[in-house]
N, C-alpha and C. Protein backbone atom coordinates (compact mmCIF):
# COMPACT_ATOMS: atom_id res chain seq x y z
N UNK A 1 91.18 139.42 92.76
CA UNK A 1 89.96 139.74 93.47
C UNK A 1 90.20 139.70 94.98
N UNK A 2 91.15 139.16 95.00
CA UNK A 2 91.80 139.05 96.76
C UNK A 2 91.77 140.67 97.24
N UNK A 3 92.71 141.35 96.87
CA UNK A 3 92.97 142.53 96.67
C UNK A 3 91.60 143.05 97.09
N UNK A 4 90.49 143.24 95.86
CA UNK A 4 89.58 143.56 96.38
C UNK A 4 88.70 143.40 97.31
N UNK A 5 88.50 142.51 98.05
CA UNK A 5 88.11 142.25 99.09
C UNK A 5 88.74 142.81 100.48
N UNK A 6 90.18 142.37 100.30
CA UNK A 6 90.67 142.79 101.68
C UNK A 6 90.40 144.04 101.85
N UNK A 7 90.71 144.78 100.39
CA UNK A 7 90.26 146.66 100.32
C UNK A 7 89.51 147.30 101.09
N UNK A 8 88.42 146.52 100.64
CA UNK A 8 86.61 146.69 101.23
C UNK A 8 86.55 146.18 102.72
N UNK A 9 87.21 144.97 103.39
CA UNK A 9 87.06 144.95 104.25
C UNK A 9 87.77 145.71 105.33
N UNK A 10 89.18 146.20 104.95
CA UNK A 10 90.05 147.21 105.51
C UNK A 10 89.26 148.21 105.23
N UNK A 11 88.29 148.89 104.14
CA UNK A 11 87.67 150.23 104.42
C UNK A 11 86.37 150.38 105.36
N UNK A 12 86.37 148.80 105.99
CA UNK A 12 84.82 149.03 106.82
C UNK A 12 83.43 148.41 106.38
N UNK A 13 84.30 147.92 105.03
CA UNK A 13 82.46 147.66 104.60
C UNK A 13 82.36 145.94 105.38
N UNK A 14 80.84 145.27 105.38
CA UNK A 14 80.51 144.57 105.61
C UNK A 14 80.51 143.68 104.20
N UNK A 15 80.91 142.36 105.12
CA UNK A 15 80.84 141.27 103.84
C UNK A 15 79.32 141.33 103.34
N UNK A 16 78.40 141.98 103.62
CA UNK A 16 77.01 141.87 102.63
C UNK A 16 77.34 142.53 101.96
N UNK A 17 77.90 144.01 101.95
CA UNK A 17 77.70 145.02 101.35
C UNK A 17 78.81 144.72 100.25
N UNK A 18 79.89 143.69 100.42
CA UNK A 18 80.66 143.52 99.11
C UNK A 18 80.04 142.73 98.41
N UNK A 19 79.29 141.45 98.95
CA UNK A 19 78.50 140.84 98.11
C UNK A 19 77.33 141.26 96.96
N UNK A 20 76.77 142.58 97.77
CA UNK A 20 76.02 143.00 96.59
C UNK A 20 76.45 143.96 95.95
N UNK A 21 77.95 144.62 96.22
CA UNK A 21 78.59 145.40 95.08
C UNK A 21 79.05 144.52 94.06
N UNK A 22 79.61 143.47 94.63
CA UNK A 22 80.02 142.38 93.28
C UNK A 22 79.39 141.16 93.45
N UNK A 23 78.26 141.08 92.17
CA UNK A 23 77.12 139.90 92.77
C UNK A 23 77.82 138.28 92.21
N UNK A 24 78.78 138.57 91.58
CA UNK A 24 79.53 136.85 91.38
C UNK A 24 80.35 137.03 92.32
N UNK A 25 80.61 137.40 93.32
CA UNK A 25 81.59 136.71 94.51
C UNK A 25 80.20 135.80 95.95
N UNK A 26 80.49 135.00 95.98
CA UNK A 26 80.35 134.30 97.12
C UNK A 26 80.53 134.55 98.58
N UNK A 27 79.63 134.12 99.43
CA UNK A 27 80.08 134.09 101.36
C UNK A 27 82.04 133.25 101.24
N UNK A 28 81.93 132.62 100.95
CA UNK A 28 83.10 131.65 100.61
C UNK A 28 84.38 132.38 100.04
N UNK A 29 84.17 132.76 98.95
CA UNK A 29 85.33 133.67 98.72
C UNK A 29 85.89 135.11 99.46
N UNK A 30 84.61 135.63 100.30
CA UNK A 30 85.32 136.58 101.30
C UNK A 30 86.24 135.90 102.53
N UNK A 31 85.55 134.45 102.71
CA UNK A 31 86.27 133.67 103.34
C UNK A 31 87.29 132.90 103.32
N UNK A 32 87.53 132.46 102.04
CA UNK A 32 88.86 132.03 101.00
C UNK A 32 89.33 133.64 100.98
N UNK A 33 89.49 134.61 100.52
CA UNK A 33 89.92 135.85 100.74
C UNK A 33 90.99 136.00 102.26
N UNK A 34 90.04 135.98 103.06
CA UNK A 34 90.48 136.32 104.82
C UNK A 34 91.28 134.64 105.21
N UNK A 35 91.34 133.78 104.83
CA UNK A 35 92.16 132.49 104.88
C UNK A 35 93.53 132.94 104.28
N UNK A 36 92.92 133.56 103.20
CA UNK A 36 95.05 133.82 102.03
C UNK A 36 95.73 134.87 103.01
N UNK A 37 95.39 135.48 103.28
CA UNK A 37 95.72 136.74 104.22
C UNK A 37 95.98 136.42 105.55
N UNK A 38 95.45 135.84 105.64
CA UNK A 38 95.96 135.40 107.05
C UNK A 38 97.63 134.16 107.16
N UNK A 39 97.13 133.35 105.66
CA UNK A 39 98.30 132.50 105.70
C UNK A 39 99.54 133.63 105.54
N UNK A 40 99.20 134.72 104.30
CA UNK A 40 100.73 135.51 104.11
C UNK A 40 101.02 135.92 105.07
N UNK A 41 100.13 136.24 106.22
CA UNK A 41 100.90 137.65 106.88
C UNK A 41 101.80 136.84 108.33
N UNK A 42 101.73 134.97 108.26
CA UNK A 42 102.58 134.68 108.75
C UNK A 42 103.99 134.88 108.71
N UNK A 43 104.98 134.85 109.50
CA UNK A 43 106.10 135.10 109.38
C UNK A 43 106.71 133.91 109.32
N UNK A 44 107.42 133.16 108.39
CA UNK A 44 108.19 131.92 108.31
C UNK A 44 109.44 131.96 107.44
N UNK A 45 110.45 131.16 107.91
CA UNK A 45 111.61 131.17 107.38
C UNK A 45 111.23 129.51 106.32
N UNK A 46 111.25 129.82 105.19
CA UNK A 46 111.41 128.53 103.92
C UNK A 46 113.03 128.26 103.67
N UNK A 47 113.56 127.60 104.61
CA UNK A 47 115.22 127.15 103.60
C UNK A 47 114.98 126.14 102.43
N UNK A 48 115.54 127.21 101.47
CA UNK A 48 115.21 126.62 99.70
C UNK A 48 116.59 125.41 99.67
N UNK A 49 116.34 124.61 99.24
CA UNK A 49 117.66 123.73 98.64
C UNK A 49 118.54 124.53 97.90
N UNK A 50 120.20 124.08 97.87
CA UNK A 50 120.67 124.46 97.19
C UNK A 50 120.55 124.20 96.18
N UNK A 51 121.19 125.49 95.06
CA UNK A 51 121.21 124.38 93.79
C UNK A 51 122.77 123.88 93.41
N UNK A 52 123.18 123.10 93.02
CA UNK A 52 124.65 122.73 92.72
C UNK A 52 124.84 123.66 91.09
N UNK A 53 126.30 124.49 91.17
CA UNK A 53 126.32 125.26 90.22
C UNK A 53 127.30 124.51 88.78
């Protein structure tokens, strides 16, 4: 549902107008939505442990 949101908000619509296209999403989840998106589109280097082979 992430997906969908960012969709709608990249096509312009207003967070009301997604709310009453899909009436079980929440103010909160457009906002949990725009929080995930914002964490991915950081750029960070994760050094994974090795594993011993």
């Amino acid at each position: 549902m992430v997906s969908v949101i960012l969709d709608n908000l990249a096509a312009g619509e207003t967070p009301q107008r997604i709310l009453e296209s899909y009436p079980t999403l929440q103010e909160q989840d457009i906002q949990a939505a725009l929080s995930y998106a914002a964490e991915m589109a950081r750029e960070r280097i994760v050094d994974l442990p090795e594993v011993a082979a």
